[in-house]
PDB file of N, CA and C in Angstrom:
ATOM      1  N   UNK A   1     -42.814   8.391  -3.809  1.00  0.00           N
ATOM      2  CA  UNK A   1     -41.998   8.181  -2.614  1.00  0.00           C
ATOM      3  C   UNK A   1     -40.775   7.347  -2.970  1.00  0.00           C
ATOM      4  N   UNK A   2     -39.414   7.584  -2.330  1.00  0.00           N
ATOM      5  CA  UNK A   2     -38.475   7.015  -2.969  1.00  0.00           C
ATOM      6  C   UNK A   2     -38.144   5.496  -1.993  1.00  0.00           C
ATOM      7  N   UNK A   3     -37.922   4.913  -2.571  1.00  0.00           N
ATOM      8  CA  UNK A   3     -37.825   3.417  -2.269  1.00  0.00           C
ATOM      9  C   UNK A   3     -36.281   3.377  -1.782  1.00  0.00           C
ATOM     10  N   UNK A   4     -36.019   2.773  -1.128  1.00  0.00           N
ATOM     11  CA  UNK A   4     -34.479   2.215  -0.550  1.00  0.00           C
ATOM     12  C   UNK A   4     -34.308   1.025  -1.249  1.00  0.00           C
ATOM     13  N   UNK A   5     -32.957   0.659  -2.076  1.00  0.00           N
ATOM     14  CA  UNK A   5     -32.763  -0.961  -1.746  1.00  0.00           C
ATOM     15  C   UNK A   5     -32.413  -1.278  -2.437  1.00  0.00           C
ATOM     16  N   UNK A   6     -31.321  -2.146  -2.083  1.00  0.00           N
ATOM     17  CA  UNK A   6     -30.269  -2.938  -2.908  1.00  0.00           C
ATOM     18  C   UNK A   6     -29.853  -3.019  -3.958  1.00  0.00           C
ATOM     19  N   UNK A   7     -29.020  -2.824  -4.724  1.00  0.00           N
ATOM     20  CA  UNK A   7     -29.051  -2.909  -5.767  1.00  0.00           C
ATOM     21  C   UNK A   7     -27.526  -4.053  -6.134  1.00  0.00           C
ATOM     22  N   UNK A   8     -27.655  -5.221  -7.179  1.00  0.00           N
ATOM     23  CA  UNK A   8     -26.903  -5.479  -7.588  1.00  0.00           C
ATOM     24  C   UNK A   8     -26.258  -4.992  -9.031  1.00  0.00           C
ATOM     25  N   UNK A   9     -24.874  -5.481  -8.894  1.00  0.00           N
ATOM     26  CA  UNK A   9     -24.117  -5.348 -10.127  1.00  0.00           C
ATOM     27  C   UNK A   9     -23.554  -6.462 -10.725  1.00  0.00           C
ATOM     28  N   UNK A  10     -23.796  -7.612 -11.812  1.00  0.00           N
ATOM     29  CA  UNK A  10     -23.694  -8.127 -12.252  1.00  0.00           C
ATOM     30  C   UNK A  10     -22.804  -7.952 -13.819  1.00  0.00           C
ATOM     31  N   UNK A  11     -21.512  -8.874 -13.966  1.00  0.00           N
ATOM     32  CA  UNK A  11     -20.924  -8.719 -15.182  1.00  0.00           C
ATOM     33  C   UNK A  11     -21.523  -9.593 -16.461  1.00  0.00           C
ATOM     34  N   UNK A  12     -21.986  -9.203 -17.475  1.00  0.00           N
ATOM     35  CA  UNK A  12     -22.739 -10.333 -18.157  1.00  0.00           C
ATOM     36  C   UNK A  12     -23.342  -9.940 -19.689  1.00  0.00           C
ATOM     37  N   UNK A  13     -23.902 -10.450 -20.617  1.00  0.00           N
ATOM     38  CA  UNK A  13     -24.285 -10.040 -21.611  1.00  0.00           C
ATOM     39  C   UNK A  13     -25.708  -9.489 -21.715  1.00  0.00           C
ATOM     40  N   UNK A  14     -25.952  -9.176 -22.720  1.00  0.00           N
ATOM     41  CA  UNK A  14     -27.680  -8.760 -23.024  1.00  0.00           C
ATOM     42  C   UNK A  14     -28.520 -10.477 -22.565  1.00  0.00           C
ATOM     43  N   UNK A  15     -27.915 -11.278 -23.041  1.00  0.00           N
ATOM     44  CA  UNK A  15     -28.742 -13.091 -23.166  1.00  0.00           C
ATOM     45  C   UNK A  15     -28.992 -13.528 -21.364  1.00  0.00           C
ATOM     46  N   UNK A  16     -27.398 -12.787 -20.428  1.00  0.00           N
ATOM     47  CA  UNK A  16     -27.643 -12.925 -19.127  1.00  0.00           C
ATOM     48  C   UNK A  16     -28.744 -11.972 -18.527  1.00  0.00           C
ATOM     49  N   UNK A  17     -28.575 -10.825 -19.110  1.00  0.00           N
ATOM     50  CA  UNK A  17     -29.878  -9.673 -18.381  1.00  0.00           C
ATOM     51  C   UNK A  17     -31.028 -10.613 -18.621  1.00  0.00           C
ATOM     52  N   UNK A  18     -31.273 -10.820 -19.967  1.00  0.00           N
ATOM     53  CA  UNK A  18     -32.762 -10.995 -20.291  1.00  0.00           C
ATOM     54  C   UNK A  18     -32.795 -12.320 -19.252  1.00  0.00           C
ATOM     55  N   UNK A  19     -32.182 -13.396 -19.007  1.00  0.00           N
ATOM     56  CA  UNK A  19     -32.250 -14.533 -17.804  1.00  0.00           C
ATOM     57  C   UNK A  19     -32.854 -14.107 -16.876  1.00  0.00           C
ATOM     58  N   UNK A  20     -31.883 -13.067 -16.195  1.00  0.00           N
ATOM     59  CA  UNK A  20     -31.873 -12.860 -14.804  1.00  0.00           C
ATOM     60  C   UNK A  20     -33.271 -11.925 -15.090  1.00  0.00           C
ATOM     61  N   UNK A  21     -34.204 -11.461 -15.777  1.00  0.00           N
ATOM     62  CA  UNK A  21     -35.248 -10.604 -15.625  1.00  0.00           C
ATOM     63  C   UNK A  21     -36.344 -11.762 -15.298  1.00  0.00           C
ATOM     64  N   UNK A  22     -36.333 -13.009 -16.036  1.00  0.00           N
ATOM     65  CA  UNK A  22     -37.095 -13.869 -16.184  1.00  0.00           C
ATOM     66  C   UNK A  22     -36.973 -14.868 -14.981  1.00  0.00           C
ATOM     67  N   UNK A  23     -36.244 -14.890 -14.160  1.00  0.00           N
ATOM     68  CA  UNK A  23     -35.842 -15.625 -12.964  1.00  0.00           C
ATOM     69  C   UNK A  23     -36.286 -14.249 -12.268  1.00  0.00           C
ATOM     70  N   UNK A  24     -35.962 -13.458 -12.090  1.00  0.00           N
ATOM     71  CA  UNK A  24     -36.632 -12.241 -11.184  1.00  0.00           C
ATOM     72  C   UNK A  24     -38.084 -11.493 -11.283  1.00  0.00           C
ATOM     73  N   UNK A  25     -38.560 -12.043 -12.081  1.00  0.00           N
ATOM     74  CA  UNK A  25     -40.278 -11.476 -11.694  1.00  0.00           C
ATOM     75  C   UNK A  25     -40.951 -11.564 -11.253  1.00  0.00           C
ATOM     76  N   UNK A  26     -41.555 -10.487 -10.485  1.00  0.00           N
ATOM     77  CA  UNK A  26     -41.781 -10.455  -9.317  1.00  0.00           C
ATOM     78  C   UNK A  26     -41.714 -10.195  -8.248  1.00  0.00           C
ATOM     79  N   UNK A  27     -40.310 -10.342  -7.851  1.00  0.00           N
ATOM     80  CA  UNK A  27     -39.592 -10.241  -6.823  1.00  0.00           C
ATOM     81  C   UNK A  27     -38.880  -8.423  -6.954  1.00  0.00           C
ATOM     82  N   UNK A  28     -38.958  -8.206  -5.583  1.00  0.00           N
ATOM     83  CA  UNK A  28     -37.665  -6.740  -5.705  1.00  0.00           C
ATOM     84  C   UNK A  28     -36.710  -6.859  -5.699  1.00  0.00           C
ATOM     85  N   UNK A  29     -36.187  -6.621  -6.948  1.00  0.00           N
ATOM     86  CA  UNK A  29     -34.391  -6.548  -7.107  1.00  0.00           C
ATOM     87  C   UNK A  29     -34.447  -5.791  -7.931  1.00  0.00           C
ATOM     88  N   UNK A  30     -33.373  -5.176  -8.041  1.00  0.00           N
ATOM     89  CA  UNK A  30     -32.983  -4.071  -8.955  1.00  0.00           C
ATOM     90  C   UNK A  30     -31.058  -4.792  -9.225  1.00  0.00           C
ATOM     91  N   UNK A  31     -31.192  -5.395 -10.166  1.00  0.00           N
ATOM     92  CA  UNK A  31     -29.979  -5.954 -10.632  1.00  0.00           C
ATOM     93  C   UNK A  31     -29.711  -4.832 -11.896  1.00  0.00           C
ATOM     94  N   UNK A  32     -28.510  -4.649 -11.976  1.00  0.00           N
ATOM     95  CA  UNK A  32     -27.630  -4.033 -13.380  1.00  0.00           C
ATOM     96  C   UNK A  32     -26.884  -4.581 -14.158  1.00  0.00           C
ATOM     97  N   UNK A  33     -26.668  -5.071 -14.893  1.00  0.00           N
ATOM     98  CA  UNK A  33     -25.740  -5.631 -15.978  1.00  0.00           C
ATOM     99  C   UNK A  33     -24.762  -4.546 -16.474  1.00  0.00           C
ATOM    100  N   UNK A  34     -23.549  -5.103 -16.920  1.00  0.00           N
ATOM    101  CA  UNK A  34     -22.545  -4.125 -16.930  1.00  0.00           C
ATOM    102  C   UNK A  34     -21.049  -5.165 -17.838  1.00  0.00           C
ATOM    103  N   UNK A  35     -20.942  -4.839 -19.571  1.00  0.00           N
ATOM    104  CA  UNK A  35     -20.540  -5.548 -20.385  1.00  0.00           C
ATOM    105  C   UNK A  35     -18.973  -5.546 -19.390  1.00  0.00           C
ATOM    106  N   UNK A  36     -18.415  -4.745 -18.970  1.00  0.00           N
ATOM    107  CA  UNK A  36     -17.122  -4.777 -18.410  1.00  0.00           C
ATOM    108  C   UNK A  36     -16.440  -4.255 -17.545  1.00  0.00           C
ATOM    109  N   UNK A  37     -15.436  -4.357 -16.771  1.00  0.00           N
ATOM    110  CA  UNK A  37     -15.198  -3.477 -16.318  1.00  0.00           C
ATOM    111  C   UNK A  37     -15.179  -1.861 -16.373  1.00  0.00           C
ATOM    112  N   UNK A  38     -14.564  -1.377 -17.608  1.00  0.00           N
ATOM    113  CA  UNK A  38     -14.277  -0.154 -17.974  1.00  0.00           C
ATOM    114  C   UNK A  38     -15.580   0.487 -17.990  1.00  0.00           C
ATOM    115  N   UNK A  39     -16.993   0.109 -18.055  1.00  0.00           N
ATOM    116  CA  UNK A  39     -17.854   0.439 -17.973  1.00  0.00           C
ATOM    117  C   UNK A  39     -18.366   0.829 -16.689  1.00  0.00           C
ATOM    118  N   UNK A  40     -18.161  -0.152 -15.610  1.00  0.00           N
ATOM    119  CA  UNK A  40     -17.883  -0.146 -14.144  1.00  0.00           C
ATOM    120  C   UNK A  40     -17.495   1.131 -13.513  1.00  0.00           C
ATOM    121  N   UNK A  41     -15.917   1.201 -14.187  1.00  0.00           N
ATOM    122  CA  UNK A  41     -15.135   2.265 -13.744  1.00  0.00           C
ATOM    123  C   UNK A  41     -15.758   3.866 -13.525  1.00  0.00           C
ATOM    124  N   UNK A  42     -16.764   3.687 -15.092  1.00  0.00           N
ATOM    125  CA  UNK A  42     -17.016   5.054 -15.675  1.00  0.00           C
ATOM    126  C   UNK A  42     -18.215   5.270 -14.531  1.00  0.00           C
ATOM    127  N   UNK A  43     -19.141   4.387 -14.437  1.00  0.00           N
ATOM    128  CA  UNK A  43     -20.360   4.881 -13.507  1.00  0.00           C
ATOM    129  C   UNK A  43     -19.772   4.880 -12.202  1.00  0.00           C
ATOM    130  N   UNK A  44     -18.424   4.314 -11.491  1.00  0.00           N
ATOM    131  CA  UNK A  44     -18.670   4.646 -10.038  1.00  0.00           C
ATOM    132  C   UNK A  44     -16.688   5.458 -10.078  1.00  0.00           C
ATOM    133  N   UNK A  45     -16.544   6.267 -11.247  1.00  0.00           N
ATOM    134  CA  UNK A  45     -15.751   7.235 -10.874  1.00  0.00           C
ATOM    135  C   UNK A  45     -15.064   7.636  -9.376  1.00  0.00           C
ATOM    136  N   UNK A  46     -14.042   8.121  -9.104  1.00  0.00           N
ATOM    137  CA  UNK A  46     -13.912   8.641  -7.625  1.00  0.00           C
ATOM    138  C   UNK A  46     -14.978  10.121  -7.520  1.00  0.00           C
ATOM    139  N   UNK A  47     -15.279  11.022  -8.538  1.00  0.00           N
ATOM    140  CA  UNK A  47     -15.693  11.715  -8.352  1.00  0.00           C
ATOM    141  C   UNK A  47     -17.821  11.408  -8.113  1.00  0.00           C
ATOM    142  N   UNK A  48     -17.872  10.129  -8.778  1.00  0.00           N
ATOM    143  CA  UNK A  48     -19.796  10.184  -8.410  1.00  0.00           C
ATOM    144  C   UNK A  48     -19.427   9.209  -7.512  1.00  0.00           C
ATOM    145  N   UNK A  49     -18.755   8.267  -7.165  1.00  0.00           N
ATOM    146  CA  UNK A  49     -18.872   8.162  -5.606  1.00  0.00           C
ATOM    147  C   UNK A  49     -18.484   9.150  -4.767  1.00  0.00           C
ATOM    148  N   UNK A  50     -18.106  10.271  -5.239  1.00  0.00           N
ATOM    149  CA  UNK A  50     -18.232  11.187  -4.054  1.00  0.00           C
ATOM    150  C   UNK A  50     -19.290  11.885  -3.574  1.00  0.00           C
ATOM    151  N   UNK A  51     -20.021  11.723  -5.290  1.00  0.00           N
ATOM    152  CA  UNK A  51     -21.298  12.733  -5.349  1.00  0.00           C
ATOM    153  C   UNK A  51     -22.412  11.280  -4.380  1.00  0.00           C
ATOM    154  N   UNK A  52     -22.135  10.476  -4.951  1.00  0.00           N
ATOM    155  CA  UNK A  52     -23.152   9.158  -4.231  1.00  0.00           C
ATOM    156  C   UNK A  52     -22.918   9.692  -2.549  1.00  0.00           C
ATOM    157  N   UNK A  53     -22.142   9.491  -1.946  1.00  0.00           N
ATOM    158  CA  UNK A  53     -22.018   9.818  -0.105  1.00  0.00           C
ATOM    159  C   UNK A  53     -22.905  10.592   0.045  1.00  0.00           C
ATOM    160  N   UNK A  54     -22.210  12.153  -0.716  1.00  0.00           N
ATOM    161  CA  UNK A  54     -22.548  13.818  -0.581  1.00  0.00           C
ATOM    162  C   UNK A  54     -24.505  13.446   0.081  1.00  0.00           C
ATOM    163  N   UNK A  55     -24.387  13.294  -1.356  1.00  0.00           N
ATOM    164  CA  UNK A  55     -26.419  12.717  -1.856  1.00  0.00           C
ATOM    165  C   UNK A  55     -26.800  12.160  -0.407  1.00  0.00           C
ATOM    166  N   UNK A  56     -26.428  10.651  -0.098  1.00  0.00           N
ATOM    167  CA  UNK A  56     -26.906  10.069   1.397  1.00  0.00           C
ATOM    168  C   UNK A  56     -27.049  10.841   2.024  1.00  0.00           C
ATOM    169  N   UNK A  57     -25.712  11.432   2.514  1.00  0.00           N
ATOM    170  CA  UNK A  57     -25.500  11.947   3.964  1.00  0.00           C
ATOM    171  C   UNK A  57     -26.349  13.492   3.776  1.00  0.00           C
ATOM    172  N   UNK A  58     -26.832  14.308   2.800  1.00  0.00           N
ATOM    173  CA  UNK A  58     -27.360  15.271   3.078  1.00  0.00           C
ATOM    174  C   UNK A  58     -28.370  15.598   1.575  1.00  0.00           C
ATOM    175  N   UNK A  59     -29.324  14.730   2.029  1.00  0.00           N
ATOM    176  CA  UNK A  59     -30.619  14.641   1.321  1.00  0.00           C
ATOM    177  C   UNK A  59     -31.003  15.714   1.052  1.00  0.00           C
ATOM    178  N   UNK A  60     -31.308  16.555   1.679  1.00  0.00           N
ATOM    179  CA  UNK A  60     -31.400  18.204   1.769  1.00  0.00           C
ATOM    180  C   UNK A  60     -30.926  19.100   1.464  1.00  0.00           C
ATOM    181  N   UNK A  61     -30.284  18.835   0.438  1.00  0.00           N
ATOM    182  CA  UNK A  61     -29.201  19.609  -0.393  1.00  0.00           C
ATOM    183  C   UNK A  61     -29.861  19.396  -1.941  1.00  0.00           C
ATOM    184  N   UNK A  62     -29.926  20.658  -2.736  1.00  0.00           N
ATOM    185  CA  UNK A  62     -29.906  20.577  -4.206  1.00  0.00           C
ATOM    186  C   UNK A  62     -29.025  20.388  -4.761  1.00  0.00           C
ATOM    187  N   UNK A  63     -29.235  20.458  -6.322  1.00  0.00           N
ATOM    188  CA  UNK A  63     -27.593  20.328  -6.664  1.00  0.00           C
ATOM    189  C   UNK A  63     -26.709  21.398  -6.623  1.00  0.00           C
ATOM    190  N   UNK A  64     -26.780  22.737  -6.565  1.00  0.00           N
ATOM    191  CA  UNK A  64     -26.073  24.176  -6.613  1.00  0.00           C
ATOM    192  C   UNK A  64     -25.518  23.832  -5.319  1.00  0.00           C
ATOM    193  N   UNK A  65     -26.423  23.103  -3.934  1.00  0.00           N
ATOM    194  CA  UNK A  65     -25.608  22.921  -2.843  1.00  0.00           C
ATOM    195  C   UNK A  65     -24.706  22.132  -2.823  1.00  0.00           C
ATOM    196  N   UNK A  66     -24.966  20.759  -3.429  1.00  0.00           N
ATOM    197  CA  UNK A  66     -23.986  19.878  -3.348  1.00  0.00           C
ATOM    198  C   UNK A  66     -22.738  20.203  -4.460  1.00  0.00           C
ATOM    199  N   UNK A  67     -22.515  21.013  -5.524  1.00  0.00           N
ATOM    200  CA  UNK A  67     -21.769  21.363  -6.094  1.00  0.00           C
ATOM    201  C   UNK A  67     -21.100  22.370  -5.150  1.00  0.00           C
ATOM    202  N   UNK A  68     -21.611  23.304  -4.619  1.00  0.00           N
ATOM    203  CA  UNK A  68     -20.371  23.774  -3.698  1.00  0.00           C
ATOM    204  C   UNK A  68     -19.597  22.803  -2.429  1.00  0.00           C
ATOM    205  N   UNK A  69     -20.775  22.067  -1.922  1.00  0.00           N
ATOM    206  CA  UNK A  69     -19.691  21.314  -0.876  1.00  0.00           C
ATOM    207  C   UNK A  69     -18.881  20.494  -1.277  1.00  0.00           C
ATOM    208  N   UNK A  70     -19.430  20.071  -2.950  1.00  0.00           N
ATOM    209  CA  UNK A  70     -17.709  19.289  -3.666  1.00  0.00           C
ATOM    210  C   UNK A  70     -16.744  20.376  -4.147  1.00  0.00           C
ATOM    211  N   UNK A  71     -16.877  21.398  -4.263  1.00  0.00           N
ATOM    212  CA  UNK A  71     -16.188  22.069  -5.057  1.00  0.00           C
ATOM    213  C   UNK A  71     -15.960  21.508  -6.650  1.00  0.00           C
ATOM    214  N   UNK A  72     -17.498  21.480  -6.992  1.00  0.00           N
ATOM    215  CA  UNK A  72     -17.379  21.177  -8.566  1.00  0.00           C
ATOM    216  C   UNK A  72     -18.476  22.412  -8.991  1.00  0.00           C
ATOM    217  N   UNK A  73     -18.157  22.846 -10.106  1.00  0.00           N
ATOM    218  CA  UNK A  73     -18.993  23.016 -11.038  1.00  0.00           C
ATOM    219  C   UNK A  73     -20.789  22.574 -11.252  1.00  0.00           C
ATOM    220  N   UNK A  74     -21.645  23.403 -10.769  1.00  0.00           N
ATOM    221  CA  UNK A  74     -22.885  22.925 -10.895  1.00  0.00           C
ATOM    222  C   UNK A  74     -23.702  22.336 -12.078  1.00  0.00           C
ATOM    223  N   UNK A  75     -22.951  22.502 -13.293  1.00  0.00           N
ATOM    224  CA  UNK A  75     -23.174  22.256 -14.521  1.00  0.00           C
ATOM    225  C   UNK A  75     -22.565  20.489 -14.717  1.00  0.00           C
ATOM    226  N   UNK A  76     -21.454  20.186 -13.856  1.00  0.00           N
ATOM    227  CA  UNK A  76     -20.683  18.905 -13.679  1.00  0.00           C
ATOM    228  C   UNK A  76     -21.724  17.527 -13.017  1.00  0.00           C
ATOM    229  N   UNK A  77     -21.859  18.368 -11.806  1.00  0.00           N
ATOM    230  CA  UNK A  77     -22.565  17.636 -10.980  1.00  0.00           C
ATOM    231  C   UNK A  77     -24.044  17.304 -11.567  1.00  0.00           C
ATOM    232  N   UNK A  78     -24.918  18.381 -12.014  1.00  0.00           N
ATOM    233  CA  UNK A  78     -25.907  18.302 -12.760  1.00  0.00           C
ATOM    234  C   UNK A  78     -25.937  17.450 -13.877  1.00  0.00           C
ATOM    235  N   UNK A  79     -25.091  16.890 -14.300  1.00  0.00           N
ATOM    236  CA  UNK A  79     -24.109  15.816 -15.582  1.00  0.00           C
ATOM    237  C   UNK A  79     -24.198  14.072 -15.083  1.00  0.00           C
ATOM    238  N   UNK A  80     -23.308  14.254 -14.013  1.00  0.00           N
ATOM    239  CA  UNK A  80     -23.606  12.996 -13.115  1.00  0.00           C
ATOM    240  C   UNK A  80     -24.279  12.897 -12.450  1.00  0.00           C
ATOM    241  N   UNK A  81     -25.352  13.293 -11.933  1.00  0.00           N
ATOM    242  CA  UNK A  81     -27.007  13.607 -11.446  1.00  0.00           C
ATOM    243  C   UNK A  81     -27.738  12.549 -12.201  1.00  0.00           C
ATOM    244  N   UNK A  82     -27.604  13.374 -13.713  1.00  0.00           N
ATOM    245  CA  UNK A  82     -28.467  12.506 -14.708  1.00  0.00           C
ATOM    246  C   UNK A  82     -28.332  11.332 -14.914  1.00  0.00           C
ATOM    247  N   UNK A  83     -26.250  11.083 -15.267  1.00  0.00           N
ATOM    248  CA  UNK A  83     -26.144   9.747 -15.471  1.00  0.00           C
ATOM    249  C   UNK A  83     -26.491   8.746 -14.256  1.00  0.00           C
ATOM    250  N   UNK A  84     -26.134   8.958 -13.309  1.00  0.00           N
ATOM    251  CA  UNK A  84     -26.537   7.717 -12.268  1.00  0.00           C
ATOM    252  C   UNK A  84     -28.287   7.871 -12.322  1.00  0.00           C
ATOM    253  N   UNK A  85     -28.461   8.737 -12.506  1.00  0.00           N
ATOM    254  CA  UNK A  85     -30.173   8.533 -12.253  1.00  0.00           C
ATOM    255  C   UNK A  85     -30.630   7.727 -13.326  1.00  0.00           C
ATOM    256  N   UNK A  86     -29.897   8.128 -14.420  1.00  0.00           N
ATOM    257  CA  UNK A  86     -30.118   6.987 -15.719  1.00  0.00           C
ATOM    258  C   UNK A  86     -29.836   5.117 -15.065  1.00  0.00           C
ATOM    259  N   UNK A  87     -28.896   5.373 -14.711  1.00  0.00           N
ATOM    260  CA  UNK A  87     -28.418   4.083 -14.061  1.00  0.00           C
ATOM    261  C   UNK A  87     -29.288   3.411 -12.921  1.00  0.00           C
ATOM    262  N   UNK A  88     -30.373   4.173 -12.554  1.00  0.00           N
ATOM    263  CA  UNK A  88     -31.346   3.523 -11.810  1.00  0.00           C
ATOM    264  C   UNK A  88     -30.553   3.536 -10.070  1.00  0.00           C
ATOM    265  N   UNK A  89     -29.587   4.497 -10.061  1.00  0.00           N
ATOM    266  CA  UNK A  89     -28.894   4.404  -8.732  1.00  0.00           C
ATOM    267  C   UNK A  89     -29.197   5.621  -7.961  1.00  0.00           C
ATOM    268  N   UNK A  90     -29.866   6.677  -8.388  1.00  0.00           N
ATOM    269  CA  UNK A  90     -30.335   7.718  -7.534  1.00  0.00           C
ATOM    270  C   UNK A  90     -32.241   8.192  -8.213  1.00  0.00           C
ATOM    271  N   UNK A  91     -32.434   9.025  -7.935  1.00  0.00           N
ATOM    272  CA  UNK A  91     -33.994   9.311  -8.086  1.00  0.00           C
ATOM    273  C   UNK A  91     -33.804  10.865  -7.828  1.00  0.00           C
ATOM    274  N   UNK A  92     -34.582  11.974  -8.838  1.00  0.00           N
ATOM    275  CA  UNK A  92     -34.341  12.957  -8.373  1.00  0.00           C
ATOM    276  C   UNK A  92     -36.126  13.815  -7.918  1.00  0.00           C
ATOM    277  N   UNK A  93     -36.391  14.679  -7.644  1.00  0.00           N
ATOM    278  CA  UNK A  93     -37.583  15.144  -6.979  1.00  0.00           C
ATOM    279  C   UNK A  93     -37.386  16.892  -7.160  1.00  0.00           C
ATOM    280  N   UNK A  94     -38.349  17.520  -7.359  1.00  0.00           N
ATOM    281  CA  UNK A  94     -38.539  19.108  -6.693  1.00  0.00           C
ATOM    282  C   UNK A  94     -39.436  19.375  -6.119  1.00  0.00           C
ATOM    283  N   UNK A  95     -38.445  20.152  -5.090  1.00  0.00           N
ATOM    284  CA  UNK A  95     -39.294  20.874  -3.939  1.00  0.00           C
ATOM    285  C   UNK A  95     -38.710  22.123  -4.032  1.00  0.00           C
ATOM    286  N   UNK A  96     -39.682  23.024  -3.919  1.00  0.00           N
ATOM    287  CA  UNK A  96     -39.888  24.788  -3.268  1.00  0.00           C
ATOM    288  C   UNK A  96     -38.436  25.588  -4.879  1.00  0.00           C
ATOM    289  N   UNK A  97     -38.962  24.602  -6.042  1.00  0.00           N
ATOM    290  CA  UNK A  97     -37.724  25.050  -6.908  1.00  0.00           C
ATOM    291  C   UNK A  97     -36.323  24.528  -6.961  1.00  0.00           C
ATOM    292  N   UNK A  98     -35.929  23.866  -6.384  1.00  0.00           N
ATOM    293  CA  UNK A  98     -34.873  23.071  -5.872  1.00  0.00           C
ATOM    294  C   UNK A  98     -35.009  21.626  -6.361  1.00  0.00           C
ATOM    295  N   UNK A  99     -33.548  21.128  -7.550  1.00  0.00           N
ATOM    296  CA  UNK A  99     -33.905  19.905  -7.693  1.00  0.00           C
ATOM    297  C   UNK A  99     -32.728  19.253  -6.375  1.00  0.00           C
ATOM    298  N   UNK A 100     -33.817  18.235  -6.231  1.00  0.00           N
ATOM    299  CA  UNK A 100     -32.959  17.334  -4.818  1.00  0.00           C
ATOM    300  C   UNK A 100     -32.602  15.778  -5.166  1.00  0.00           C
ATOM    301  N   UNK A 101     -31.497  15.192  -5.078  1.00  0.00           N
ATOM    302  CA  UNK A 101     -31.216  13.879  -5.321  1.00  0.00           C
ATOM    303  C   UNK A 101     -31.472  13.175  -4.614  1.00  0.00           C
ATOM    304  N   UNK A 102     -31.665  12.053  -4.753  1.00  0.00           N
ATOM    305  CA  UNK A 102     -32.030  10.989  -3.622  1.00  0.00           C
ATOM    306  C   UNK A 102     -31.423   9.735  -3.854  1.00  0.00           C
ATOM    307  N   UNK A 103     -30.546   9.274  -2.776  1.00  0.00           N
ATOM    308  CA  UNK A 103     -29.676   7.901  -3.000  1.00  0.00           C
ATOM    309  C   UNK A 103     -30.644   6.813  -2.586  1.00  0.00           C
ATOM    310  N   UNK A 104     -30.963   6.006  -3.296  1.00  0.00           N
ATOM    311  CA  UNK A 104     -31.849   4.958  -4.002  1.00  0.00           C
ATOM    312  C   UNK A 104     -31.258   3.515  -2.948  1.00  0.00           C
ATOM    313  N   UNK A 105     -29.679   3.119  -3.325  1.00  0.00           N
ATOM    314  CA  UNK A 105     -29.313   2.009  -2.289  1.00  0.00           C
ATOM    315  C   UNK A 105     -28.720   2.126  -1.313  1.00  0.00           C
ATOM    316  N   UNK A 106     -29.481   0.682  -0.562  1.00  0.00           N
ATOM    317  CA  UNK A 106     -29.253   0.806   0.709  1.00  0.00           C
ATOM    318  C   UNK A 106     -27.516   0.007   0.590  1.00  0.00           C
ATOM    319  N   UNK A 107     -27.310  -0.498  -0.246  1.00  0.00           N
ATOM    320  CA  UNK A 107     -26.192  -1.420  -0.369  1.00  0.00           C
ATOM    321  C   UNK A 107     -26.310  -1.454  -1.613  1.00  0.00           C
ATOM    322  N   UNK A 108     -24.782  -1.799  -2.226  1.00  0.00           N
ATOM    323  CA  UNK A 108     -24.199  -1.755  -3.590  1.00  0.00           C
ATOM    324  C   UNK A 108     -23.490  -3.022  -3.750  1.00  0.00           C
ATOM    325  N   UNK A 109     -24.050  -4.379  -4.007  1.00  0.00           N
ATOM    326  CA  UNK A 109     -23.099  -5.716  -4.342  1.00  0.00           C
ATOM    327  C   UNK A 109     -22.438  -5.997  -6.005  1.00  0.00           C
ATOM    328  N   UNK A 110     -21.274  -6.201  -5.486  1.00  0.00           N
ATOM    329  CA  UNK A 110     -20.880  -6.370  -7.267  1.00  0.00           C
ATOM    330  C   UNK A 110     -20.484  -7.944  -7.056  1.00  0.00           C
ATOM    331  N   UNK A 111     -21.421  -8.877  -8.121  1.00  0.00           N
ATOM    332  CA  UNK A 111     -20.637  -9.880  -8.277  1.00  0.00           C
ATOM    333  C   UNK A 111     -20.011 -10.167  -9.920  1.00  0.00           C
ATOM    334  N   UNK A 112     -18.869 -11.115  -9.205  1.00  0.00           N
ATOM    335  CA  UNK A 112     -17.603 -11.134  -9.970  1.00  0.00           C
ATOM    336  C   UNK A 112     -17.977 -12.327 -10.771  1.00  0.00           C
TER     337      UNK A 112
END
């Protein structure tokens, strides 16, 4: 069952992750570490925050669907599918043959 919830974004090294894991156990958080900006940039693109909305607002969509209502390439979208799911920011599932994405946060905090 897919879980909702929060996720932070934190700028920081491998020495800050391993901190913040050890101050967080236990507890639900789903924090990310992220060496820099340019790294930033690459996971929330204009195009996978578009795919991030798409995902929310119509759960019920595979990816062949949500590639036509972006007008991308199903092979594209299927690309950034993986990577954010790598990123612990979506979750994917099949039903009836159909893979379906699932947007994971309820809120996205970046601290600076």
């Amino acid at each position: 069952m897919l879980k909702v919830r929060d996720v932070e974004i934190k700028f920081g090294s491998v020495e800050d992750m391993k901190k913040e894991a050890l101050k967080s156990e236990g507890k639900e958080r789903h924090v990310i570490y992220l060496p820099d900006a340019r790294t930033f940039s690459k996971i929330f693109s204009p195009k996978r925050i578009e795919l991030l909305r798409a995902i929310k607002e119509n759960p019920e969509l595979g990816v062949s669907e949500l590639a036509r209502l972006l007008g991308r390439k199903q092979e594209a979208v299927s690309r950034d599918i993986a990577f954010l799911r790598a990123w612990g920011l979506i979750e994917t599932t099949t039903e009836d043959r159909k893979v379906l994405a699932r947007s994971m946060p309820g809120k996205i905090v970046v601290e600076i």
